[in-house]
PDB file of N, CA and C in Angstrom:
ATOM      1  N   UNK A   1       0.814  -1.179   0.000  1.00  0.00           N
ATOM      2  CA  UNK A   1       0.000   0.000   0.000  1.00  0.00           C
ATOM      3  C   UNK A   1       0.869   1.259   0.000  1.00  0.00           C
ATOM      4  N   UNK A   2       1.916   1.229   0.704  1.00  0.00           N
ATOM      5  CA  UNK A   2       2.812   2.316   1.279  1.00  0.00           C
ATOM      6  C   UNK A   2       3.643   2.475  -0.161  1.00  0.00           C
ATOM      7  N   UNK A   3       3.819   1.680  -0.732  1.00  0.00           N
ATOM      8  CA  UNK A   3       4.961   1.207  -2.452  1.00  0.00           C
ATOM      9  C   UNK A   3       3.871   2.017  -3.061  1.00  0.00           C
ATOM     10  N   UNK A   4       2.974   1.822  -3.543  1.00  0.00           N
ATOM     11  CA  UNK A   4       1.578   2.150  -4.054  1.00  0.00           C
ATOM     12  C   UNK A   4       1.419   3.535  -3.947  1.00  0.00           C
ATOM     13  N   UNK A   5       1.485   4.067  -2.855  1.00  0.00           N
ATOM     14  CA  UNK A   5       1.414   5.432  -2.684  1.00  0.00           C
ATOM     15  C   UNK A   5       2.608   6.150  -3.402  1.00  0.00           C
ATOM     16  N   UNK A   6       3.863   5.929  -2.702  1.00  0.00           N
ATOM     17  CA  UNK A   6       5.544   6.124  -3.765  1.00  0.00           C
ATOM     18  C   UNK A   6       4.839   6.431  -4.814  1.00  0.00           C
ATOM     19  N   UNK A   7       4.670   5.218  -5.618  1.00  0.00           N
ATOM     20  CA  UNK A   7       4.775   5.121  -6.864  1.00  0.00           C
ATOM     21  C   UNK A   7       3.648   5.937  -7.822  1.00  0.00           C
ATOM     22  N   UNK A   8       3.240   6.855  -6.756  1.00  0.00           N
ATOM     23  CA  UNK A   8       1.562   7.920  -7.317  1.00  0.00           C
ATOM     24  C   UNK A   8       2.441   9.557  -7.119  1.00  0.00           C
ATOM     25  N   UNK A   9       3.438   9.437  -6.313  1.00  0.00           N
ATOM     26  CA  UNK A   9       3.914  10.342  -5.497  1.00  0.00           C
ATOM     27  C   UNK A   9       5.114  10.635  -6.678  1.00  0.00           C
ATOM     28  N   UNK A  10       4.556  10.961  -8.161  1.00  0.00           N
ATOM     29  CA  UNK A  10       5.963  11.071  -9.010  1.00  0.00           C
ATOM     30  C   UNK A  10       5.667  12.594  -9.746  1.00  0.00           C
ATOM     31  N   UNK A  11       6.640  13.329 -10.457  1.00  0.00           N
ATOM     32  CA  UNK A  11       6.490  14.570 -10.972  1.00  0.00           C
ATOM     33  C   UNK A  11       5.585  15.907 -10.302  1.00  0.00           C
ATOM     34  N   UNK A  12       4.248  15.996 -11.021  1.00  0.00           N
ATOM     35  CA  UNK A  12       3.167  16.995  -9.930  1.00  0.00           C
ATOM     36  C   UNK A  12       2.879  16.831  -9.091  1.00  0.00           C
ATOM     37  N   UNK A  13       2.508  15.147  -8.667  1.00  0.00           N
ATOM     38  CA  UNK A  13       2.074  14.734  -7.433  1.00  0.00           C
ATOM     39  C   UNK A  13       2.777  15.018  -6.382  1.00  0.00           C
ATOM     40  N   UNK A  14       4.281  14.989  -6.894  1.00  0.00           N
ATOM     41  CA  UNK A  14       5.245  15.145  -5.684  1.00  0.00           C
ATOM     42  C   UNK A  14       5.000  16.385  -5.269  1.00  0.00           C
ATOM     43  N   UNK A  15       5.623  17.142  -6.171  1.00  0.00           N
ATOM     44  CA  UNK A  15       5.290  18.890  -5.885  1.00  0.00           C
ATOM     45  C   UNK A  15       4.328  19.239  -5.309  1.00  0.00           C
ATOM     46  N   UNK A  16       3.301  18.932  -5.527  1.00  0.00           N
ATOM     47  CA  UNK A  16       2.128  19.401  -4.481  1.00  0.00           C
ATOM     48  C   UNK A  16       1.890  18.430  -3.039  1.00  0.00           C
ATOM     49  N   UNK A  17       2.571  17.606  -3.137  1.00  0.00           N
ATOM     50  CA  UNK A  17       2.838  16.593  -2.105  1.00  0.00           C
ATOM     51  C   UNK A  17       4.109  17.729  -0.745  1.00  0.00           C
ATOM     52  N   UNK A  18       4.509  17.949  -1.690  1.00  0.00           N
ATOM     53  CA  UNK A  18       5.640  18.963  -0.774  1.00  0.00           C
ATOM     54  C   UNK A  18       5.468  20.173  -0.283  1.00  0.00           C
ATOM     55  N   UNK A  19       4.695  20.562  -1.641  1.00  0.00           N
ATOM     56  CA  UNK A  19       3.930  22.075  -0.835  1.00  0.00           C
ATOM     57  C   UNK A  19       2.613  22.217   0.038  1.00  0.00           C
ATOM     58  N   UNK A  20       2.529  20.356  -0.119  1.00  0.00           N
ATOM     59  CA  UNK A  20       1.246  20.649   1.565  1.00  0.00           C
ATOM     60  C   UNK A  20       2.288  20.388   2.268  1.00  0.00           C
ATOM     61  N   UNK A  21       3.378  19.981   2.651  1.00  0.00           N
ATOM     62  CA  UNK A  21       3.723  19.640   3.485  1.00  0.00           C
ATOM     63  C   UNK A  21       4.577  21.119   4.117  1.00  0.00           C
ATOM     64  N   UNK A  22       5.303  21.963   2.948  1.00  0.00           N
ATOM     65  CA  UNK A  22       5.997  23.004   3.752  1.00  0.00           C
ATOM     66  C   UNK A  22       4.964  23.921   3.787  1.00  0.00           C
ATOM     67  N   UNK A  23       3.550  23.807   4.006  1.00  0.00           N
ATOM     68  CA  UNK A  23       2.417  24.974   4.145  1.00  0.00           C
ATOM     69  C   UNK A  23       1.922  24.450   5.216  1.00  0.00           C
ATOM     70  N   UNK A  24       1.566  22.981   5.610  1.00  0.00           N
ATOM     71  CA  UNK A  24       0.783  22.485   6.515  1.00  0.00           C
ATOM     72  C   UNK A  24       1.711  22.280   7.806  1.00  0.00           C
ATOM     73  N   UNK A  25       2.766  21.753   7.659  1.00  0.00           N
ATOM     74  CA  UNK A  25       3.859  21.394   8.677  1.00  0.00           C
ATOM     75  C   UNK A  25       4.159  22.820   9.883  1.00  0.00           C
ATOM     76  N   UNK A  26       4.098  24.231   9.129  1.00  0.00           N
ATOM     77  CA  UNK A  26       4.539  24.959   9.964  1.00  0.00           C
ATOM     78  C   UNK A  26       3.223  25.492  10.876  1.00  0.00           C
ATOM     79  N   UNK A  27       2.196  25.314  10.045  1.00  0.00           N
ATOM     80  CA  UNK A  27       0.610  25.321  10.823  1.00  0.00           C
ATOM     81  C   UNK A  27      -0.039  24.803  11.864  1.00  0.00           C
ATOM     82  N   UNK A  28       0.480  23.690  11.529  1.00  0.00           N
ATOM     83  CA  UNK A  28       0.188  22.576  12.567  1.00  0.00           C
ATOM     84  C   UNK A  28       1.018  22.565  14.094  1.00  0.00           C
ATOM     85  N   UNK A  29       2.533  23.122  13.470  1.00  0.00           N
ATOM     86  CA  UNK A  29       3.371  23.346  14.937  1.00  0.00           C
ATOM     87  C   UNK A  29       2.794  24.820  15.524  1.00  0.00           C
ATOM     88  N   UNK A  30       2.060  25.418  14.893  1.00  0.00           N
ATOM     89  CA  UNK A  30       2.033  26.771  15.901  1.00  0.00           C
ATOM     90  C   UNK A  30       0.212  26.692  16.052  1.00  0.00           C
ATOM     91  N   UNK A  31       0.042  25.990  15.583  1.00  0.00           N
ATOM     92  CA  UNK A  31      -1.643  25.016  16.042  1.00  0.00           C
ATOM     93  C   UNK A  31      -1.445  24.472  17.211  1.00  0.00           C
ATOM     94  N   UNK A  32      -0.550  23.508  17.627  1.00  0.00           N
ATOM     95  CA  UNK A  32      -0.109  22.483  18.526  1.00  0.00           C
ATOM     96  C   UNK A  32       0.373  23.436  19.665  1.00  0.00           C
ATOM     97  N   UNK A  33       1.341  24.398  19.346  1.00  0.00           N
ATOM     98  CA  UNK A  33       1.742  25.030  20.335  1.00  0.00           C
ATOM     99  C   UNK A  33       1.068  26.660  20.856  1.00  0.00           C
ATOM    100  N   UNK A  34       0.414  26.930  20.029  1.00  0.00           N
ATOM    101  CA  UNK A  34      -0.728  27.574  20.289  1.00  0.00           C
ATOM    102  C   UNK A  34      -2.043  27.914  20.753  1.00  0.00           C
ATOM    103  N   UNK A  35      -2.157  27.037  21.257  1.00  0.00           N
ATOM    104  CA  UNK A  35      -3.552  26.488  21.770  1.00  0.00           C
ATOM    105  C   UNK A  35      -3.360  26.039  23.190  1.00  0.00           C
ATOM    106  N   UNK A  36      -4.171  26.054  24.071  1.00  0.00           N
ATOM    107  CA  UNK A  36      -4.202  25.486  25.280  1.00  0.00           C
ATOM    108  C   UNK A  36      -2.633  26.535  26.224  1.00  0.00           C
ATOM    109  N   UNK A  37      -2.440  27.384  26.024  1.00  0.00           N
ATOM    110  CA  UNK A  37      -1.304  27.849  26.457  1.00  0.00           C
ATOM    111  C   UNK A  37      -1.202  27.943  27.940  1.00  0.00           C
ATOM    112  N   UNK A  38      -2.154  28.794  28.384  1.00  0.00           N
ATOM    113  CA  UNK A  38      -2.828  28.715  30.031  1.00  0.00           C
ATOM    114  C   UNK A  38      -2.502  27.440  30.563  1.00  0.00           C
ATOM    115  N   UNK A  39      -2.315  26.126  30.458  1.00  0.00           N
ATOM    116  CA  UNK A  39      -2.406  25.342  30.910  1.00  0.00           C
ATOM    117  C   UNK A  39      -1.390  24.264  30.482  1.00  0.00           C
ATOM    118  N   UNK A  40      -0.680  24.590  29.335  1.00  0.00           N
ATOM    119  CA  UNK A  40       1.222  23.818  29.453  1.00  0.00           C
ATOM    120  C   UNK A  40       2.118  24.472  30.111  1.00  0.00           C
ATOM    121  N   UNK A  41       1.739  25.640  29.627  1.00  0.00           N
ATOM    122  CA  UNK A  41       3.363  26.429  30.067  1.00  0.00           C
ATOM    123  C   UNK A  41       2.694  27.853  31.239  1.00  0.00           C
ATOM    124  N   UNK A  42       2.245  27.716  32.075  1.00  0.00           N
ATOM    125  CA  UNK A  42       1.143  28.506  33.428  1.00  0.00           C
ATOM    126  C   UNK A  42       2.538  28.570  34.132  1.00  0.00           C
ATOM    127  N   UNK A  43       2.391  29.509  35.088  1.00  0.00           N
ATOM    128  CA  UNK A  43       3.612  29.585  36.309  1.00  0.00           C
ATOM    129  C   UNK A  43       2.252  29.786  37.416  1.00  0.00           C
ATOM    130  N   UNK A  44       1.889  29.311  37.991  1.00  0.00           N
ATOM    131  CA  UNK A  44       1.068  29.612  39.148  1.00  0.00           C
ATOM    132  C   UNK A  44       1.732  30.927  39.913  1.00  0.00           C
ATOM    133  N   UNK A  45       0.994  31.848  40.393  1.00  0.00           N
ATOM    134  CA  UNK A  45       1.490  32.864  41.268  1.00  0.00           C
ATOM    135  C   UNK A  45       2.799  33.952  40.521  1.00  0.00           C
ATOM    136  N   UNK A  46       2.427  34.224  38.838  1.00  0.00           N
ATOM    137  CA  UNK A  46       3.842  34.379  38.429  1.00  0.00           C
ATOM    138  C   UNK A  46       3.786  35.917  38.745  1.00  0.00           C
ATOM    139  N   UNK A  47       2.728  36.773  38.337  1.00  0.00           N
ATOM    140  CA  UNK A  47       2.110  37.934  38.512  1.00  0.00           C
ATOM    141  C   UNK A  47       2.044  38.326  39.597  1.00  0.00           C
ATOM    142  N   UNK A  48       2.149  39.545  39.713  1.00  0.00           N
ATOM    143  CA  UNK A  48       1.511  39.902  41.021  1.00  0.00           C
ATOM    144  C   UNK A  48       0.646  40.323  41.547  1.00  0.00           C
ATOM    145  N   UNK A  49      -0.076  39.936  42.134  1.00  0.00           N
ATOM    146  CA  UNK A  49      -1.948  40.332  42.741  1.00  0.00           C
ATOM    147  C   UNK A  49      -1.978  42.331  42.573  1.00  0.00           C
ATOM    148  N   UNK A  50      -3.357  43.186  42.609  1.00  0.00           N
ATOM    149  CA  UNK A  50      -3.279  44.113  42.452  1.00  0.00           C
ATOM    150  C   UNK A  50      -2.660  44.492  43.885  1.00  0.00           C
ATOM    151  N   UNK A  51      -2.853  44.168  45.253  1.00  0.00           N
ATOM    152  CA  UNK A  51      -2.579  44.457  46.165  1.00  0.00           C
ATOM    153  C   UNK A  51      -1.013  44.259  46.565  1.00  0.00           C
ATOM    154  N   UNK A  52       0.149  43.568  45.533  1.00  0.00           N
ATOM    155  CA  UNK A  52       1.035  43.381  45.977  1.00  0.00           C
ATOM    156  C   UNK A  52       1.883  44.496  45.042  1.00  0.00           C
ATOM    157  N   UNK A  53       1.577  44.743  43.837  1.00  0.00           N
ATOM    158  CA  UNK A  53       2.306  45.950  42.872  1.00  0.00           C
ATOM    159  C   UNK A  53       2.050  47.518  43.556  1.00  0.00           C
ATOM    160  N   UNK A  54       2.926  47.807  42.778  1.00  0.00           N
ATOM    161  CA  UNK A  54       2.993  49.054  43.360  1.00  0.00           C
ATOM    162  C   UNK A  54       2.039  50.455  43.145  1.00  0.00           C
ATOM    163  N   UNK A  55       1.492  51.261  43.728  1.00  0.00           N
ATOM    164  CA  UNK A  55       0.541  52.334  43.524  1.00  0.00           C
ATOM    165  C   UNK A  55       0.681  52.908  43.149  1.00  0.00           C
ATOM    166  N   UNK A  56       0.480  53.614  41.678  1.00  0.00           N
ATOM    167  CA  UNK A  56       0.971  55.056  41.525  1.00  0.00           C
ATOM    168  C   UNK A  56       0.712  55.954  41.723  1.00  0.00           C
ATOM    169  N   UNK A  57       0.819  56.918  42.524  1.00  0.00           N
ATOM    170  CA  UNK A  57       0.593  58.202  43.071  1.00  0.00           C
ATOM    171  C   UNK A  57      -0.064  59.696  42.338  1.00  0.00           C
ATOM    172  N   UNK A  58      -1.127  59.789  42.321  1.00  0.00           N
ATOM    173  CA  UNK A  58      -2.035  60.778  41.084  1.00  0.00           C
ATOM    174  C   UNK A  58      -2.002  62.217  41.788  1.00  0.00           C
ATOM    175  N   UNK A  59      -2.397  61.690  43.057  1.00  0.00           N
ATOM    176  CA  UNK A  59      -2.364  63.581  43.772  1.00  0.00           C
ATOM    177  C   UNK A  59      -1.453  64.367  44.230  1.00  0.00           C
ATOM    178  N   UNK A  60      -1.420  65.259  44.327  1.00  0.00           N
ATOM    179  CA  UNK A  60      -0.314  66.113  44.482  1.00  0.00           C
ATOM    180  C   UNK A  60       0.429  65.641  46.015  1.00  0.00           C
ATOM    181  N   UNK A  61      -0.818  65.410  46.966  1.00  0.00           N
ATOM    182  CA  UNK A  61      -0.367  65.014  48.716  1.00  0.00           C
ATOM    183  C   UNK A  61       0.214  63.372  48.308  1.00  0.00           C
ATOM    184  N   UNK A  62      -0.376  62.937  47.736  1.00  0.00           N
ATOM    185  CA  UNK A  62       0.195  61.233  47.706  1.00  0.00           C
ATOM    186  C   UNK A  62       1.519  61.407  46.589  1.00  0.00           C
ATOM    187  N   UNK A  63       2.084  62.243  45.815  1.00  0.00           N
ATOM    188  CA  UNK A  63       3.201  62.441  45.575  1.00  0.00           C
ATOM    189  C   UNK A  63       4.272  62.807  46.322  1.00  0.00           C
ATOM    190  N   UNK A  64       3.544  64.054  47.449  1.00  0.00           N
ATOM    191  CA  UNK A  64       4.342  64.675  48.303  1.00  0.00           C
ATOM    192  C   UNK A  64       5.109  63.311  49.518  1.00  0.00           C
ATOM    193  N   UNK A  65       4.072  62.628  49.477  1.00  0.00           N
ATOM    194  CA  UNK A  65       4.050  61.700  50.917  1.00  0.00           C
ATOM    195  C   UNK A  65       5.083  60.418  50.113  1.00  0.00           C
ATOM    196  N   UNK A  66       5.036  60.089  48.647  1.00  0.00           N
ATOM    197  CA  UNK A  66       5.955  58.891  47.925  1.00  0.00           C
ATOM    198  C   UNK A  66       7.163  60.109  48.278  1.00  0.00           C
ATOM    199  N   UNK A  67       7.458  60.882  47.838  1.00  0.00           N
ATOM    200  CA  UNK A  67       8.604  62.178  47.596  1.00  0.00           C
ATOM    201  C   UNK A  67       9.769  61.930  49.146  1.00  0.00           C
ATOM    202  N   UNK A  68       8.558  62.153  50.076  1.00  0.00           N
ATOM    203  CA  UNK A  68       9.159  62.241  51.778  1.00  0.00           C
ATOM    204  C   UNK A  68       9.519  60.908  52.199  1.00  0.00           C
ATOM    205  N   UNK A  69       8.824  59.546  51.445  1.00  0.00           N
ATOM    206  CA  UNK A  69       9.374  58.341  52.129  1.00  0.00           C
ATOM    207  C   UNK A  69      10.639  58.025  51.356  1.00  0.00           C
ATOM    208  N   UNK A  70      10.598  58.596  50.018  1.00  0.00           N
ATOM    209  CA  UNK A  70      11.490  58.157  49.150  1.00  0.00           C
ATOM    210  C   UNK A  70      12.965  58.801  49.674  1.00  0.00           C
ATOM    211  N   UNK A  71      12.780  60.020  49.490  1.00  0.00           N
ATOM    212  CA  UNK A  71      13.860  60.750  50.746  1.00  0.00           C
ATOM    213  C   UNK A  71      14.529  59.955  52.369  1.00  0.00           C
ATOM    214  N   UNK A  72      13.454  59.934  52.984  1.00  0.00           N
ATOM    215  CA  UNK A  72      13.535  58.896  54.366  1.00  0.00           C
ATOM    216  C   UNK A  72      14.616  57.953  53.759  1.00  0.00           C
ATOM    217  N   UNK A  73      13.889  57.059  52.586  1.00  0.00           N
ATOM    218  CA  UNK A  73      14.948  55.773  53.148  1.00  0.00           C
ATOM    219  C   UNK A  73      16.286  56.010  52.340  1.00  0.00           C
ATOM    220  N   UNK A  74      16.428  57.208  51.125  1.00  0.00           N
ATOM    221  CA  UNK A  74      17.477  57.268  50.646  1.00  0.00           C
ATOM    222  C   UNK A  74      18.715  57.403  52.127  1.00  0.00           C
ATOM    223  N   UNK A  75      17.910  58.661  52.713  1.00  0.00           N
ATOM    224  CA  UNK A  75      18.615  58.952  53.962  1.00  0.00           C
ATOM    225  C   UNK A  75      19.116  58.193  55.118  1.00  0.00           C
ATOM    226  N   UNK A  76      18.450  57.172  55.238  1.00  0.00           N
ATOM    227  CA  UNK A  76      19.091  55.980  55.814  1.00  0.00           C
ATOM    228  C   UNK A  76      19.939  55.342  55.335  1.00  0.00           C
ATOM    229  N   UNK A  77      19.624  55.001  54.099  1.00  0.00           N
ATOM    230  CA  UNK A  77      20.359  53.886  53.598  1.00  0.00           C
ATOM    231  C   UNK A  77      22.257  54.880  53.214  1.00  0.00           C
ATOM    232  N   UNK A  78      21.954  55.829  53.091  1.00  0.00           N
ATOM    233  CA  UNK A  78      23.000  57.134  53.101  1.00  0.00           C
ATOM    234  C   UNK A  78      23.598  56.933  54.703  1.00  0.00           C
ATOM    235  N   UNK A  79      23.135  56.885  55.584  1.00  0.00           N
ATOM    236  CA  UNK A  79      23.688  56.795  57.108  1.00  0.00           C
ATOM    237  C   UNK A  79      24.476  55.598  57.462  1.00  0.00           C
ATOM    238  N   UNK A  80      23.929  54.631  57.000  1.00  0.00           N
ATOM    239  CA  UNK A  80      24.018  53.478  57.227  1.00  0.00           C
ATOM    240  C   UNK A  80      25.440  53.006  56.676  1.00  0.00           C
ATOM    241  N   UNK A  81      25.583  53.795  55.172  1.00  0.00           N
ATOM    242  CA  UNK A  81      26.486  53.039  54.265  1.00  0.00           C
ATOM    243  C   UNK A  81      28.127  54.291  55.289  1.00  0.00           C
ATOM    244  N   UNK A  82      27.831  55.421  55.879  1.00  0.00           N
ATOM    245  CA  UNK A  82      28.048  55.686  56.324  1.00  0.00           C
ATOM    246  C   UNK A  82      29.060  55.327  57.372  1.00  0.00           C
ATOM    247  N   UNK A  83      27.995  54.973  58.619  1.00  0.00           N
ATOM    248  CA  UNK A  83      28.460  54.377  59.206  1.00  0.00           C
ATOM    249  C   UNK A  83      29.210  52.642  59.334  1.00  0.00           C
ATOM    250  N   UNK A  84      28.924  51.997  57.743  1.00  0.00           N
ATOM    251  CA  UNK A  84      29.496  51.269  57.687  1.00  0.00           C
ATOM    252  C   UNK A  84      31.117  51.798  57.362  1.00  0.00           C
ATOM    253  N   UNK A  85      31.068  52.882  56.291  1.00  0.00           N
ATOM    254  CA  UNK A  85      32.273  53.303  55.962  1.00  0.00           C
ATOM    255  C   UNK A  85      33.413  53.849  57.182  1.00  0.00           C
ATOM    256  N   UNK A  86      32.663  54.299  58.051  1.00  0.00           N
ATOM    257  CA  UNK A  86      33.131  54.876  59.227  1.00  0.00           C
ATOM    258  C   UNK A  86      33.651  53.643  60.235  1.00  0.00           C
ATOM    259  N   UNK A  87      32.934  52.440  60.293  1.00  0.00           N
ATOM    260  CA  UNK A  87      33.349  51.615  60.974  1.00  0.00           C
ATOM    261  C   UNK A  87      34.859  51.233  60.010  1.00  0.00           C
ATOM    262  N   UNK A  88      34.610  50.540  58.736  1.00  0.00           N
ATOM    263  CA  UNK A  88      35.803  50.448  57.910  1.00  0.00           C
ATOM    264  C   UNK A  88      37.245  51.490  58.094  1.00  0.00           C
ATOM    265  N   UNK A  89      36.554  52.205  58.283  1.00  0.00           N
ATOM    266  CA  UNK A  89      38.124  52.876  58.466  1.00  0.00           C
ATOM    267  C   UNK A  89      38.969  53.288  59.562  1.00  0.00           C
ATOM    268  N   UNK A  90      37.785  52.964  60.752  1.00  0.00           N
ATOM    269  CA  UNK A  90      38.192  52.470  62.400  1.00  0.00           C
ATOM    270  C   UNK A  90      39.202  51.452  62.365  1.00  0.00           C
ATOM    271  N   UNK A  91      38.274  50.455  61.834  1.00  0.00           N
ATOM    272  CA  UNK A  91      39.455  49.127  61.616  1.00  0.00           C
ATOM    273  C   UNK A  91      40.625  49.107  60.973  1.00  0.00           C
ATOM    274  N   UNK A  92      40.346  49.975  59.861  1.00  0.00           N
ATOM    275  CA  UNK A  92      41.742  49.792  59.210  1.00  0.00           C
ATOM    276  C   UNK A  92      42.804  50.537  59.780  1.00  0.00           C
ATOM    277  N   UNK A  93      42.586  51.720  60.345  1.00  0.00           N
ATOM    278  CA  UNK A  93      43.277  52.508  61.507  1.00  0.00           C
ATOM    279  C   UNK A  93      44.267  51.890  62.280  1.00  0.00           C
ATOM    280  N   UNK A  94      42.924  50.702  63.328  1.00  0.00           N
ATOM    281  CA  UNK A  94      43.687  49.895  64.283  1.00  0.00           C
ATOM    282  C   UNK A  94      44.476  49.082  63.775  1.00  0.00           C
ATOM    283  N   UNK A  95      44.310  48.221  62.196  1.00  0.00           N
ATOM    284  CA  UNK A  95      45.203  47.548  61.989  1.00  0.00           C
ATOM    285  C   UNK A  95      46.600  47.990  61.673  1.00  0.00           C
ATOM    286  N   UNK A  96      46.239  49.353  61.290  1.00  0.00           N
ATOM    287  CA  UNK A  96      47.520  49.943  61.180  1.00  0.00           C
ATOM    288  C   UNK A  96      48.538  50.223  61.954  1.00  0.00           C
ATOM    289  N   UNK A  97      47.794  50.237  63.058  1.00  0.00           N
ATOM    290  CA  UNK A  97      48.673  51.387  64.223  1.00  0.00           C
ATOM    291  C   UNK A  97      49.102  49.586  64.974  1.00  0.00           C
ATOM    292  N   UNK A  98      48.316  48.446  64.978  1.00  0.00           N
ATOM    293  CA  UNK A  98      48.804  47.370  65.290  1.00  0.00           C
ATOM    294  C   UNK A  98      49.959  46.981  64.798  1.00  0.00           C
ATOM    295  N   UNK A  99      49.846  46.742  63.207  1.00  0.00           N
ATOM    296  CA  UNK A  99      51.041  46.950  62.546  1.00  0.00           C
ATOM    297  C   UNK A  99      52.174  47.865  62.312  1.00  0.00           C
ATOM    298  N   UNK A 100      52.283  48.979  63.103  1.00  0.00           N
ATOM    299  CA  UNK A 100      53.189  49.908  63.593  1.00  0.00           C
ATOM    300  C   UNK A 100      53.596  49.627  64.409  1.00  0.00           C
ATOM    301  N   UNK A 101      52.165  49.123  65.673  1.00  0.00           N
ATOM    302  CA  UNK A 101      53.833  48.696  67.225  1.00  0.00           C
ATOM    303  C   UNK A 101      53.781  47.090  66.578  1.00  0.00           C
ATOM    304  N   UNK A 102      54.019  46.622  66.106  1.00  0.00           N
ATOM    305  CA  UNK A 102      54.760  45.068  66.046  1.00  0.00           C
ATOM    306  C   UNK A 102      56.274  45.438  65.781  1.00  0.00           C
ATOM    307  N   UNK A 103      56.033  46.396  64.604  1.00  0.00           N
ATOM    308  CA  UNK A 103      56.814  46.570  63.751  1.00  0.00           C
ATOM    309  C   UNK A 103      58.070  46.999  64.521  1.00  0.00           C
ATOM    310  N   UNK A 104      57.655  48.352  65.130  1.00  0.00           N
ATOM    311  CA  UNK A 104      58.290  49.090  66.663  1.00  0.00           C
ATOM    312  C   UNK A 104      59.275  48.530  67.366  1.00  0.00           C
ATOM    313  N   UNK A 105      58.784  47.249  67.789  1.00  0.00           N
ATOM    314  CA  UNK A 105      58.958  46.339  68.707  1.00  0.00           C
ATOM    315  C   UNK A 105      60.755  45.770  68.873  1.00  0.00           C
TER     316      UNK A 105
END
């Protein structure tokens, strides 16, 4: 049956045998992978709920109030890096002056 077919499958037959196939072949993969999408390739929880994104601020007072927190924590995080820097160079001080009296010695 399969010989049978071959042997039908010669000159035009082929040709149009081929051009269903490079017309139908790429249809069928974005048929197959197109469809049902929600439910192959889903991430449960990928989004974020409206209550977890962020607000954007329309009024002039709820700008003022994003403006003042935004400030706040720059200002911390400014203190902080601060006083980390400040600790850093405590230490390196002492190691120095350690490594001066050894040296001394």
């Amino acid at each position: 049956m399969i010989s049978n077919m071959l042997r039908r499958l010669q000159g035009g037959n082929l040709e149009v045998f081929k051009f269903g196939m490079y017309v139908l072949f790429p249809i069928g993969w974005m048929y197959y992978f197109g469809t049902n999408l929600d439910d192959r390739f889903n991430v449960k929880n990928f989004w974020p709920t409206a209550e977890q994104s962020h607000k954007i601020p329309i009024d002039k007072e709820e700008i003022d109030k994003e403006l003042s927190r935004m400030r706040m924590v720059e200002n911390l995080r400014r203190e902080r890096q601060q006083k980390e820097q400040a600790a850093l160079a405590a230490q390196a001080q002492a190691q120095a002056d350690a490594q001066q009296s050894q040296t001394g010695q």
